[in-house]
N, C-alpha and C. Protein backbone atom coordinates (compact mmCIF):
# COMPACT_ATOMS: atom_id res chain seq x y z
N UNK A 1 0.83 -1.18 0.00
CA UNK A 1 0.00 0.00 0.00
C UNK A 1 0.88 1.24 0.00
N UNK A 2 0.48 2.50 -0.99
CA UNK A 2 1.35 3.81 -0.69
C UNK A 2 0.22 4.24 0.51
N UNK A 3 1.73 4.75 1.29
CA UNK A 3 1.78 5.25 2.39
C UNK A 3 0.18 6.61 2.55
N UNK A 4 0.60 7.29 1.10
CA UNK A 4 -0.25 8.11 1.10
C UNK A 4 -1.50 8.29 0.66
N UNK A 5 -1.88 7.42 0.17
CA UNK A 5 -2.63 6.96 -0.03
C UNK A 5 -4.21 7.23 0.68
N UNK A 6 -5.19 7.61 0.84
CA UNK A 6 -6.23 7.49 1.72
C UNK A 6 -7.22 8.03 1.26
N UNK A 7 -8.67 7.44 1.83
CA UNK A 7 -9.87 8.07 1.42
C UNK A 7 -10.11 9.17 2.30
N UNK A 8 -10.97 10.73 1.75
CA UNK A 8 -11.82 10.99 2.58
C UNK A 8 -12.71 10.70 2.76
N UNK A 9 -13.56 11.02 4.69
CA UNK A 9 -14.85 10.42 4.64
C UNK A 9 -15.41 11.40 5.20
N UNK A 10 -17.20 11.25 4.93
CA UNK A 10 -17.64 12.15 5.79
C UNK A 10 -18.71 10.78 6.41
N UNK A 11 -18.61 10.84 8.01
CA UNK A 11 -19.32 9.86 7.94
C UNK A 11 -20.66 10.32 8.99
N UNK A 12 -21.95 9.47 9.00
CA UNK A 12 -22.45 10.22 9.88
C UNK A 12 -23.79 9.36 10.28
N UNK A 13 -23.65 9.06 11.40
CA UNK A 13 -23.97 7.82 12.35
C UNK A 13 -25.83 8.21 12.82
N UNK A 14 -26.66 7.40 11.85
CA UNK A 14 -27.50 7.55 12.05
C UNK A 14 -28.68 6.95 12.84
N UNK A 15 -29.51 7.55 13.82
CA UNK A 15 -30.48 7.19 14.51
C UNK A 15 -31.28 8.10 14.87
N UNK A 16 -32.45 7.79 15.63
CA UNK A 16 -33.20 8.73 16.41
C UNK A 16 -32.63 8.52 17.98
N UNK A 17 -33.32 9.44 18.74
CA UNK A 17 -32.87 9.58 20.32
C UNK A 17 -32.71 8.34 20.88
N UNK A 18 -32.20 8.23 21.83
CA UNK A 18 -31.90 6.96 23.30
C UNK A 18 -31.51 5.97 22.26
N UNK A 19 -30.71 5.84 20.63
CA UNK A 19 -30.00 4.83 20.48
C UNK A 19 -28.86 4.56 20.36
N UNK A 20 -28.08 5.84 21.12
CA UNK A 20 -26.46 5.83 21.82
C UNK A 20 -25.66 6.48 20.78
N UNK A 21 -26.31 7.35 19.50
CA UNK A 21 -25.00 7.88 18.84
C UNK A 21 -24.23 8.41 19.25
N UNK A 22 -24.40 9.35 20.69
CA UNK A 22 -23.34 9.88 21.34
C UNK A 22 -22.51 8.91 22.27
N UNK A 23 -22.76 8.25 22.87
CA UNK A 23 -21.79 7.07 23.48
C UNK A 23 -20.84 6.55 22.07
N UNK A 24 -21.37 6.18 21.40
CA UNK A 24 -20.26 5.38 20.62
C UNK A 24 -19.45 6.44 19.63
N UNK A 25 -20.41 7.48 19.49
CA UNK A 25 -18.94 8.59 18.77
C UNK A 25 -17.63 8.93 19.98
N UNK A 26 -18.25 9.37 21.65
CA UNK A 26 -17.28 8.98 22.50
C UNK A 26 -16.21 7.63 22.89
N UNK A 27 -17.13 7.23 22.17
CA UNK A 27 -16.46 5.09 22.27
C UNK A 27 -15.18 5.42 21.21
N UNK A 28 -15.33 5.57 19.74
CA UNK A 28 -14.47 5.75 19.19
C UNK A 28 -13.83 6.95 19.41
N UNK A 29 -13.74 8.03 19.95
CA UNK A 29 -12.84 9.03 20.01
C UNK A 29 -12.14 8.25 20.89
N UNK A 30 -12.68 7.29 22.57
CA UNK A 30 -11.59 7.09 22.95
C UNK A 30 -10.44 6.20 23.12
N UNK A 31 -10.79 5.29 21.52
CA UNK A 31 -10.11 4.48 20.64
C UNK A 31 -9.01 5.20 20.13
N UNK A 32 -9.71 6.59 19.19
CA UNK A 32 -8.67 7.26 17.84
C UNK A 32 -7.61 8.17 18.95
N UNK A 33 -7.99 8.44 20.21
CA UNK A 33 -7.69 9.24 20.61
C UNK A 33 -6.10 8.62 21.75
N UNK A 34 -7.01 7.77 22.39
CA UNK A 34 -6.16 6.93 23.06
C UNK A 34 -6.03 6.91 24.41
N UNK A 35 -7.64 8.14 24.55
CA UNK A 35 -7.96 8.64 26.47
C UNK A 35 -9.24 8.59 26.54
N UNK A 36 -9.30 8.30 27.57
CA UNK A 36 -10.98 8.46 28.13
C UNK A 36 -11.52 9.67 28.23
N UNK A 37 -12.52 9.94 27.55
CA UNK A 37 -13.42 10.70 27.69
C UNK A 37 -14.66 11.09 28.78
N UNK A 38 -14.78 12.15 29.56
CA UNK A 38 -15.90 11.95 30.46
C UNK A 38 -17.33 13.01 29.71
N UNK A 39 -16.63 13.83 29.08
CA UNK A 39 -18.10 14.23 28.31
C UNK A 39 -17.57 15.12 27.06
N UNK A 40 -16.93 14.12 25.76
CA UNK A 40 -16.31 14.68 24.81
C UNK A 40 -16.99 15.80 24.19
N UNK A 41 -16.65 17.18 23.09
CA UNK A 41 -17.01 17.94 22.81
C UNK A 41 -17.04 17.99 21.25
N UNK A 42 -17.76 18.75 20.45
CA UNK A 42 -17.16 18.83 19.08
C UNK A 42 -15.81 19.75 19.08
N UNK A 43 -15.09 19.23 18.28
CA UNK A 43 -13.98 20.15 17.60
C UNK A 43 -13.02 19.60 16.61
N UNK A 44 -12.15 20.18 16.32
CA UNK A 44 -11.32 19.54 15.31
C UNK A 44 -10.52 18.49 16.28
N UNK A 45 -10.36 17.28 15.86
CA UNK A 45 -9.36 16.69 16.35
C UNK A 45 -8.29 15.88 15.51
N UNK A 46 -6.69 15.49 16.19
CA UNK A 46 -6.10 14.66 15.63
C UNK A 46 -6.05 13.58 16.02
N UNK A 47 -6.72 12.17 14.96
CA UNK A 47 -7.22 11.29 15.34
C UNK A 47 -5.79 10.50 14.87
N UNK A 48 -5.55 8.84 15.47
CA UNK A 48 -4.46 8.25 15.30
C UNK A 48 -4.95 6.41 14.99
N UNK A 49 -5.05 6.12 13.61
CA UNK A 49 -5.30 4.90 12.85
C UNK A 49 -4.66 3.92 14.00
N UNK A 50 -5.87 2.70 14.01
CA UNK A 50 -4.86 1.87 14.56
C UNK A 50 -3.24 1.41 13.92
N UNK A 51 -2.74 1.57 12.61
CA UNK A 51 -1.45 1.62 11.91
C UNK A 51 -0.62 3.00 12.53
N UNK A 52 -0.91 3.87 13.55
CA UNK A 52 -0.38 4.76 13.43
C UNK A 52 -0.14 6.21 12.73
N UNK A 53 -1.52 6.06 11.77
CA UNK A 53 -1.48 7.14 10.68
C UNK A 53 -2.24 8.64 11.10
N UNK A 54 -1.88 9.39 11.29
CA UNK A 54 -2.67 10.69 11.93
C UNK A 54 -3.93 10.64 10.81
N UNK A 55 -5.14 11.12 11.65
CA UNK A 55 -6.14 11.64 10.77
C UNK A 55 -6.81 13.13 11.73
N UNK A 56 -6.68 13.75 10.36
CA UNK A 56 -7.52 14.88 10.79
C UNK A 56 -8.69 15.70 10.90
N UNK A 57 -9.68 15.59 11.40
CA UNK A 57 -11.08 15.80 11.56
C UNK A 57 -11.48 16.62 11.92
N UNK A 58 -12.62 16.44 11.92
CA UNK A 58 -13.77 17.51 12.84
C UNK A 58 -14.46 16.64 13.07
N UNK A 59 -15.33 16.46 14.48
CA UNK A 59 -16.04 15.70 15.04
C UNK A 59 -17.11 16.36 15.80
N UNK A 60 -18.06 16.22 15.40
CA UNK A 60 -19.38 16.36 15.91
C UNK A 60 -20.06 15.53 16.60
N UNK A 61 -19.98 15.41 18.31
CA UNK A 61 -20.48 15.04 19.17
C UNK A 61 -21.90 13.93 18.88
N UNK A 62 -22.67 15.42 19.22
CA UNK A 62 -23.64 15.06 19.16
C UNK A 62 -24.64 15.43 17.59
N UNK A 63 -26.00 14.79 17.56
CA UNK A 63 -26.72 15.47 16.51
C UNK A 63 -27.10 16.46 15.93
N UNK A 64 -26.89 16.87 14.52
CA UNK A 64 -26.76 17.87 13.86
C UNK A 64 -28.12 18.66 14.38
N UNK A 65 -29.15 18.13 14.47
CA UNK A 65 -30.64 18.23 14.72
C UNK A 65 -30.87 18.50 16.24
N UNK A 66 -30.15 18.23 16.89
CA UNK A 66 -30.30 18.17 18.48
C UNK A 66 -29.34 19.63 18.65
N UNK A 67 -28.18 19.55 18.42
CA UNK A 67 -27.01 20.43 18.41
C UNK A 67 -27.10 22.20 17.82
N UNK A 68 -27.24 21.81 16.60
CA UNK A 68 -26.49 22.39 15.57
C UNK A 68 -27.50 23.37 14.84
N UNK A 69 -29.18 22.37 14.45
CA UNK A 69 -29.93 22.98 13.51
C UNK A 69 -30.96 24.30 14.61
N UNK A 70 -30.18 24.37 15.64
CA UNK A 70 -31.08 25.17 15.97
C UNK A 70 -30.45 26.82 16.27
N UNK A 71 -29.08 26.76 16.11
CA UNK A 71 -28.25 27.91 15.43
C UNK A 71 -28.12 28.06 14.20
N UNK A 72 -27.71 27.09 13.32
CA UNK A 72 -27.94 26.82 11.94
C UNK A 72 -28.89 25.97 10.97
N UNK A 73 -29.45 26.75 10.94
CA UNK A 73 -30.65 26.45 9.89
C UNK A 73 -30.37 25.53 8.54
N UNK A 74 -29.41 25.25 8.19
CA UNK A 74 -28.79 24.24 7.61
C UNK A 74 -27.23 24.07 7.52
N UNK A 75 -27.28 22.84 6.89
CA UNK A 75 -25.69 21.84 7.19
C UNK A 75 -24.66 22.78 7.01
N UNK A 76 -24.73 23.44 5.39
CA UNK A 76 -23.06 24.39 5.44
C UNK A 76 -23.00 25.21 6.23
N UNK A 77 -24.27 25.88 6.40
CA UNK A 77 -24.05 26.91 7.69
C UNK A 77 -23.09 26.25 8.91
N UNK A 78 -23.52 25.87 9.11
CA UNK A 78 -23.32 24.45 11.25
C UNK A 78 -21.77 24.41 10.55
N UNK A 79 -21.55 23.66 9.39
CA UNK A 79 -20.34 23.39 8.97
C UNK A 79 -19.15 24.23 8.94
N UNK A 80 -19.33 25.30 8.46
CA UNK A 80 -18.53 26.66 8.36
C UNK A 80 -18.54 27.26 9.12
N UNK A 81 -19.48 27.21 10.11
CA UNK A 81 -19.26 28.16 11.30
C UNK A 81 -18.46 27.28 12.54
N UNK A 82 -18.42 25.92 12.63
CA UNK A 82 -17.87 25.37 13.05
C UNK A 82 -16.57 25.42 13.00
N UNK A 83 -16.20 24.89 11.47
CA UNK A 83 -14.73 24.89 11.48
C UNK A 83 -14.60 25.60 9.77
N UNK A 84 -14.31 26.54 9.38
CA UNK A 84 -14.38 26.80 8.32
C UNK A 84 -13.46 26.25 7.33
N UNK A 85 -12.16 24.99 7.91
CA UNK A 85 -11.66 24.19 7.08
C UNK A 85 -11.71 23.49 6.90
N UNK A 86 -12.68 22.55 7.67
CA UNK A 86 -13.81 21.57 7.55
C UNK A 86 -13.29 20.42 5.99
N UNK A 87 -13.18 21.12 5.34
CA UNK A 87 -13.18 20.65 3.67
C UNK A 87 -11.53 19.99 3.50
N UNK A 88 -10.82 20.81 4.47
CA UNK A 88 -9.67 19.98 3.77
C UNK A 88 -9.52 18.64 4.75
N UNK A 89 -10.52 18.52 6.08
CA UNK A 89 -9.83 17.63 7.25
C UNK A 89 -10.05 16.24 6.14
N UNK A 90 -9.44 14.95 7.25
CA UNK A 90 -9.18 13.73 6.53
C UNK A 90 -10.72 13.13 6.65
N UNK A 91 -11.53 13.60 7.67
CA UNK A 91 -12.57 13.01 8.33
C UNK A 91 -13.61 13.90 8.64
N UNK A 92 -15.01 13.87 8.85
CA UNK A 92 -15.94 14.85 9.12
C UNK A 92 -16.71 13.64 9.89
N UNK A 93 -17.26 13.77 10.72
CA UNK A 93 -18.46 13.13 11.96
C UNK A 93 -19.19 13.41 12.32
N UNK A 94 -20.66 13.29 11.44
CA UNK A 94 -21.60 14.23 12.03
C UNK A 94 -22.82 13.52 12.14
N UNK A 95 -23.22 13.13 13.34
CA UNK A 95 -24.14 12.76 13.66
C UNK A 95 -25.34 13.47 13.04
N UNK A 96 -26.68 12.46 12.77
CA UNK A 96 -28.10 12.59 12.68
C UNK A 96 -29.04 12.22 12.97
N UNK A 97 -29.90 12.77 13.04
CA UNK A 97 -31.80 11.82 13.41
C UNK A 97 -31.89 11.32 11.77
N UNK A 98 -32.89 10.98 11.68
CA UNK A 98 -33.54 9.97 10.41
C UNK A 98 -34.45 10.84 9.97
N UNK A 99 -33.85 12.19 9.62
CA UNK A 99 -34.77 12.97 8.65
C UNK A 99 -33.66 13.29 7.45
N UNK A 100 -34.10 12.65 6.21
CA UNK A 100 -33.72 13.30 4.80
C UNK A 100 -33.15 14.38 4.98
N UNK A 101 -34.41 15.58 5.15
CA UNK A 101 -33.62 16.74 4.77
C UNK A 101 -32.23 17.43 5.90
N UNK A 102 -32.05 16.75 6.37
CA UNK A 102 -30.93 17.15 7.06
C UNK A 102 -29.68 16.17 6.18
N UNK A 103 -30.17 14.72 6.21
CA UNK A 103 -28.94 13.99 5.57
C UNK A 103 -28.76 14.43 3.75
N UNK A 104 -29.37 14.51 3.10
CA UNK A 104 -29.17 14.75 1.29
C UNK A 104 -28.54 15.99 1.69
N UNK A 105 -28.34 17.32 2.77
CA UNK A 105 -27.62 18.18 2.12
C UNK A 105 -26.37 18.18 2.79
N UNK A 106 -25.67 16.89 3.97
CA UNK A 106 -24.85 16.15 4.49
C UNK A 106 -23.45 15.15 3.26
N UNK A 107 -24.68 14.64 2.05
CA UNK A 107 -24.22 13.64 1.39
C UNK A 107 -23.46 14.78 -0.05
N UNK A 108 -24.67 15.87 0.18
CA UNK A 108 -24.04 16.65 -1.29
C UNK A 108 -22.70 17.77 -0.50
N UNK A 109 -23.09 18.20 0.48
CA UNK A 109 -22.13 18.45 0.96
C UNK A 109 -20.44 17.82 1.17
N UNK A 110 -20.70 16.56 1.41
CA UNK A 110 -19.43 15.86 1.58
C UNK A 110 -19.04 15.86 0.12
N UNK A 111 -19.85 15.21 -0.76
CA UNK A 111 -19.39 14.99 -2.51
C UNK A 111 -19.12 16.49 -3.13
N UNK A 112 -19.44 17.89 -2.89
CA UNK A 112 -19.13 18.87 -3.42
C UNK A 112 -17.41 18.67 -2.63
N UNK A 113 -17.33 18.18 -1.33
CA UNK A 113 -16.04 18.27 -0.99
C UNK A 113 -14.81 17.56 -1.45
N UNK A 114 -15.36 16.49 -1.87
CA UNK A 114 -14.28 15.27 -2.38
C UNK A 114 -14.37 14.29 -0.96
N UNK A 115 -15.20 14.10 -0.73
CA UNK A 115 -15.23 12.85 0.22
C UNK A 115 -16.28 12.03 -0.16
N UNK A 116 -16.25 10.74 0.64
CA UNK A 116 -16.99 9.73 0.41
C UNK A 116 -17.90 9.53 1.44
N UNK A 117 -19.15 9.73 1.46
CA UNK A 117 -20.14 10.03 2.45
C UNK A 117 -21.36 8.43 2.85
N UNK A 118 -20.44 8.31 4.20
CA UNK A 118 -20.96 7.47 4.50
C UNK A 118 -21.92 6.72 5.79
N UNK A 119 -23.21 6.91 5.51
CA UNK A 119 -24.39 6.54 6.93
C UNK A 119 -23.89 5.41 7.64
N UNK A 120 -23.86 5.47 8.65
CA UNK A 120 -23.94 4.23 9.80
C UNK A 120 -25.26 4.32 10.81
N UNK A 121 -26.11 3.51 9.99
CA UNK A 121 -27.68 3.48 10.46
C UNK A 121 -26.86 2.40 11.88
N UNK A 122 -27.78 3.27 13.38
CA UNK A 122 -27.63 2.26 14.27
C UNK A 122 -29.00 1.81 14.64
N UNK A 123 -28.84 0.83 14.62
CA UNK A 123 -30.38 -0.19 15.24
C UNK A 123 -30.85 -0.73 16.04
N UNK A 124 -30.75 -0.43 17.52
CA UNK A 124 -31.94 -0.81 18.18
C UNK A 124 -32.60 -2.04 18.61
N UNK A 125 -32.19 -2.75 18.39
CA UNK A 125 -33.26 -4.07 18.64
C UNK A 125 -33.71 -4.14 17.36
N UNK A 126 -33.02 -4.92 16.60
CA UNK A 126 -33.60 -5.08 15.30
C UNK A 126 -34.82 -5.54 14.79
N UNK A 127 -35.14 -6.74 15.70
CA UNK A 127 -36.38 -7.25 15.64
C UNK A 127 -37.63 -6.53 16.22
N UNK A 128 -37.03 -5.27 16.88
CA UNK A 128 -37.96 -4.80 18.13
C UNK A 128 -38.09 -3.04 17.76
N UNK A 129 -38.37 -3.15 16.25
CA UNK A 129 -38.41 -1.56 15.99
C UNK A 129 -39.49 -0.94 17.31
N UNK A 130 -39.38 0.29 17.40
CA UNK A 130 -40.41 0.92 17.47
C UNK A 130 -41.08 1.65 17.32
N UNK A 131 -41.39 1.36 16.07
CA UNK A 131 -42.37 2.29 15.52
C UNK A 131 -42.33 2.16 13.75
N UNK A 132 -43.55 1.88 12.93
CA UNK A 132 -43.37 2.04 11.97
C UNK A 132 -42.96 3.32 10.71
N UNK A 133 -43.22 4.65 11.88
CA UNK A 133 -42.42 5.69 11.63
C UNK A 133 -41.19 5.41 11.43
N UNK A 134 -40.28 5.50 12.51
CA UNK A 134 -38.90 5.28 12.72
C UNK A 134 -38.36 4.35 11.30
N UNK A 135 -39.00 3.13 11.43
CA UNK A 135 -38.63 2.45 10.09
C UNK A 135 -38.84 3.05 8.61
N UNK A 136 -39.36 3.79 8.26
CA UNK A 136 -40.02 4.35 7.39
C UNK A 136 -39.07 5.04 7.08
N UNK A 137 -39.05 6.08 8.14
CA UNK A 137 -37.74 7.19 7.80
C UNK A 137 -36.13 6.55 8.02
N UNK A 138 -35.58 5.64 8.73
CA UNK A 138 -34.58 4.83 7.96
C UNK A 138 -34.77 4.14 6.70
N UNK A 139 -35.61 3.85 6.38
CA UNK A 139 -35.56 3.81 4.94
C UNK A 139 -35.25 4.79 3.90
N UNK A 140 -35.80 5.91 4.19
CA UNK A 140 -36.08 7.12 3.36
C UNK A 140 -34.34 7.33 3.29
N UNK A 141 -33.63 7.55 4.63
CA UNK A 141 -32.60 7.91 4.49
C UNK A 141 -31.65 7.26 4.17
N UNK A 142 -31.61 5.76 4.25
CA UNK A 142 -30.77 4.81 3.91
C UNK A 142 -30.65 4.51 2.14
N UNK A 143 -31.81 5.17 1.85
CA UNK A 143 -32.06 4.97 0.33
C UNK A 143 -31.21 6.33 -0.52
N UNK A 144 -30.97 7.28 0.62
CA UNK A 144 -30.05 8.37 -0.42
C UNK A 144 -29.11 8.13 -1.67
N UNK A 145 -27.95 9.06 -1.62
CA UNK A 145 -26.59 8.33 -2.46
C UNK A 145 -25.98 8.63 -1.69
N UNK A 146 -25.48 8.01 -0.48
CA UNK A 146 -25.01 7.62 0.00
C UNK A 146 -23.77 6.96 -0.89
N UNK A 147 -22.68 6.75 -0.28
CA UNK A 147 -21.29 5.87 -1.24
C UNK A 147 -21.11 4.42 -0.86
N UNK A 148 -21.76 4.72 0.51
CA UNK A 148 -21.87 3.36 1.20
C UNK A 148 -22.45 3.66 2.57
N UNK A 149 -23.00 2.20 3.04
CA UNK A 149 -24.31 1.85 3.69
C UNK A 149 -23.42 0.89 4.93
N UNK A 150 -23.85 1.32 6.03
CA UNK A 150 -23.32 0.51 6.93
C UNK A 150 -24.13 0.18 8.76
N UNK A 151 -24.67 -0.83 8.80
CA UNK A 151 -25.29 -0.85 9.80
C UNK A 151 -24.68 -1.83 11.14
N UNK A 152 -24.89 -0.66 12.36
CA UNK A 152 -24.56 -1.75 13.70
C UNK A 152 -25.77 -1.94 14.94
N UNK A 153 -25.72 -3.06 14.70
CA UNK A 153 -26.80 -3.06 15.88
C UNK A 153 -26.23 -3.70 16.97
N UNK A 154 -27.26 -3.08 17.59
CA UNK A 154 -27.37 -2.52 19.13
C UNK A 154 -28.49 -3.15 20.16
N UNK A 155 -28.11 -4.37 20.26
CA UNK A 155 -28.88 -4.71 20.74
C UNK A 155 -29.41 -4.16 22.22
N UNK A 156 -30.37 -4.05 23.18
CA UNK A 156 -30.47 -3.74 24.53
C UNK A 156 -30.18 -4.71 25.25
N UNK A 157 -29.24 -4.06 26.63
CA UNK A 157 -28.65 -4.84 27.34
C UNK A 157 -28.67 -3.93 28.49
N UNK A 158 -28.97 -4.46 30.07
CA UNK A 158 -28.74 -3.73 30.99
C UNK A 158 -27.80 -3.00 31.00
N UNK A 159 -26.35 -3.54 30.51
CA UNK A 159 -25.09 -2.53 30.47
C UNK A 159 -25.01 -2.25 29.75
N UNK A 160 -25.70 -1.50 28.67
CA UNK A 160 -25.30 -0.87 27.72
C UNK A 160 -24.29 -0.18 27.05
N UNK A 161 -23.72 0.79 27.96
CA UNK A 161 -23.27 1.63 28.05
C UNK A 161 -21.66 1.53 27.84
N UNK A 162 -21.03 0.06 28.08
CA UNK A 162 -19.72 -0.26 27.68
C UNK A 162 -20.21 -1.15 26.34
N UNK A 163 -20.84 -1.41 25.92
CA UNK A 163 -21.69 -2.02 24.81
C UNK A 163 -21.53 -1.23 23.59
N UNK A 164 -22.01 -0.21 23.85
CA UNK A 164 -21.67 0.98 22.46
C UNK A 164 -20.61 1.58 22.30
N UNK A 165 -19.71 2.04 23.34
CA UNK A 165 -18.61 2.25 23.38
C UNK A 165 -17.27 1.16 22.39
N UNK A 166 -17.99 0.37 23.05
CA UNK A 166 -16.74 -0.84 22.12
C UNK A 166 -17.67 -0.93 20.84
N UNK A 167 -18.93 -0.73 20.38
CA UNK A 167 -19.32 -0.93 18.86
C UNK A 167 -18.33 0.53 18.62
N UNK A 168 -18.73 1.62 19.31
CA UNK A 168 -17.36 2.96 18.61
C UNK A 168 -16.35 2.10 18.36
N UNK A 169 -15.37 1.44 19.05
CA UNK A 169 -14.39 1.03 18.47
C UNK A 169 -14.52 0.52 17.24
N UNK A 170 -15.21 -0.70 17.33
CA UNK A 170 -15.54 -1.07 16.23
C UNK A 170 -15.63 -0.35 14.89
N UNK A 171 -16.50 0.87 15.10
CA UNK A 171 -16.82 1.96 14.03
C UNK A 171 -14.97 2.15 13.67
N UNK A 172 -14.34 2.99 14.31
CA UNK A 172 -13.11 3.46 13.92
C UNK A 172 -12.55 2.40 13.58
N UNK A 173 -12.33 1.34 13.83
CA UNK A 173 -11.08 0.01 12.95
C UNK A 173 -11.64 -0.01 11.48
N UNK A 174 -13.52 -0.21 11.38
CA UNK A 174 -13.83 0.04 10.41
C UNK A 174 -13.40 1.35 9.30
N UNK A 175 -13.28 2.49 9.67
CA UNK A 175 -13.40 3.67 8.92
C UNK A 175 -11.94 3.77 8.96
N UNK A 176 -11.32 3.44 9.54
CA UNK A 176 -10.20 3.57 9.22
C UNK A 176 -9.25 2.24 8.11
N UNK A 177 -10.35 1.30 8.27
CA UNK A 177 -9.67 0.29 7.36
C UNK A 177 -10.39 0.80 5.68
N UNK A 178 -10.65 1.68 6.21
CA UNK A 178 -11.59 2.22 4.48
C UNK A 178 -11.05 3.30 4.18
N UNK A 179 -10.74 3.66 5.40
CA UNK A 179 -9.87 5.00 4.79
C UNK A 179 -8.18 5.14 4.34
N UNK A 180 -7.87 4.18 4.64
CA UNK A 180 -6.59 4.15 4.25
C UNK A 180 -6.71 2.62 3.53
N UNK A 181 -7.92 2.30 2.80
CA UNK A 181 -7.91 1.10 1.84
C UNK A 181 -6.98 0.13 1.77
N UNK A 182 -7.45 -0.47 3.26
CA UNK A 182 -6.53 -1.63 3.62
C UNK A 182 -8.03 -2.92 3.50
């Protein structure tokens, strides 16, 4: 493999409320990062491949929709006011709820950038939706153009809570084995 080689991504971990996108974006920061986190923040960070390879990001905590859309009325806005170099980092992380119009201007956003924009629908009890809403609108959004489609479920478990954390890991070995196309 050249060294230099690597994809960008924009990736952005989708669910509705109470199904841990913020635990496991903290799960993997404190994988990429290599410290524990007690209540991580957005900002740019330098993230570190399990190979050792720096990556450079911006990371968005929590949901764009929960967070973000209620200073910015849409994505480039939140985006640019955030970090206005946003475009050159190696990585973008931005959490969402399961509404379209927040993700299609997420996906055109990343592709006007030169990245590869990619959902990580999380699920819940797979067998145990709730709600034929909820399903509906993961559909809607899973059906975008998206570059690629990636789902982890989550099952419920009294301990949850070290549960999603290690699926974060999981997430980062993944994104990072895609991003440096190993």
């Amino acid at each position: 493999m050249i060294s230099g080689l690597r994809r960008r991504l924009f990736v952005v971990p989708l669910a509705d409320n109470d199904h841990g996108k913020t635990t496991l974006v903290t799960g993997l920061l404190e994988q990429a990062e290599r410290r524990s986190h007690t209540k991580a923040q957005k900002k740019r960070r330098l993230l570190i491949s399990p190979w050792a390879q720096q990556v450079d990001a911006y990371v968005f905590v929590r949901s764009y929709r929960e967070t973000e859309k209620k200073k910015f009325p849409d994505v480039r806005q939140a985006l640019d006011a955030n970090d206005p170099s946003w475009r050159q980092r190696d990585l973008i992380l931005m959490p969402s709820h399961l509404h379209r119009e927040d993700c299609e201007p997420m996906i055109e956003l990343a592709h006007e950038a030169g990245f590869d924009a990619i959902c990580v629908l999380l699920l819940l009890d797979r067998n145990e939706l709730r709600d034929a809403d909820e399903l509906q609108r993961a559909v809607q959004c899973r059906a975008l153009a998206w570059d690629a489609r990636w789902t982890i479920d989550n099952p419920r478990t009294s301990n949850w809570r070290p549960q999603v954390k290690a699926l974060g890991t999981e997430l980062w070995f993944a994104m990072c084995a895609t991003m440096f196309c190993r």
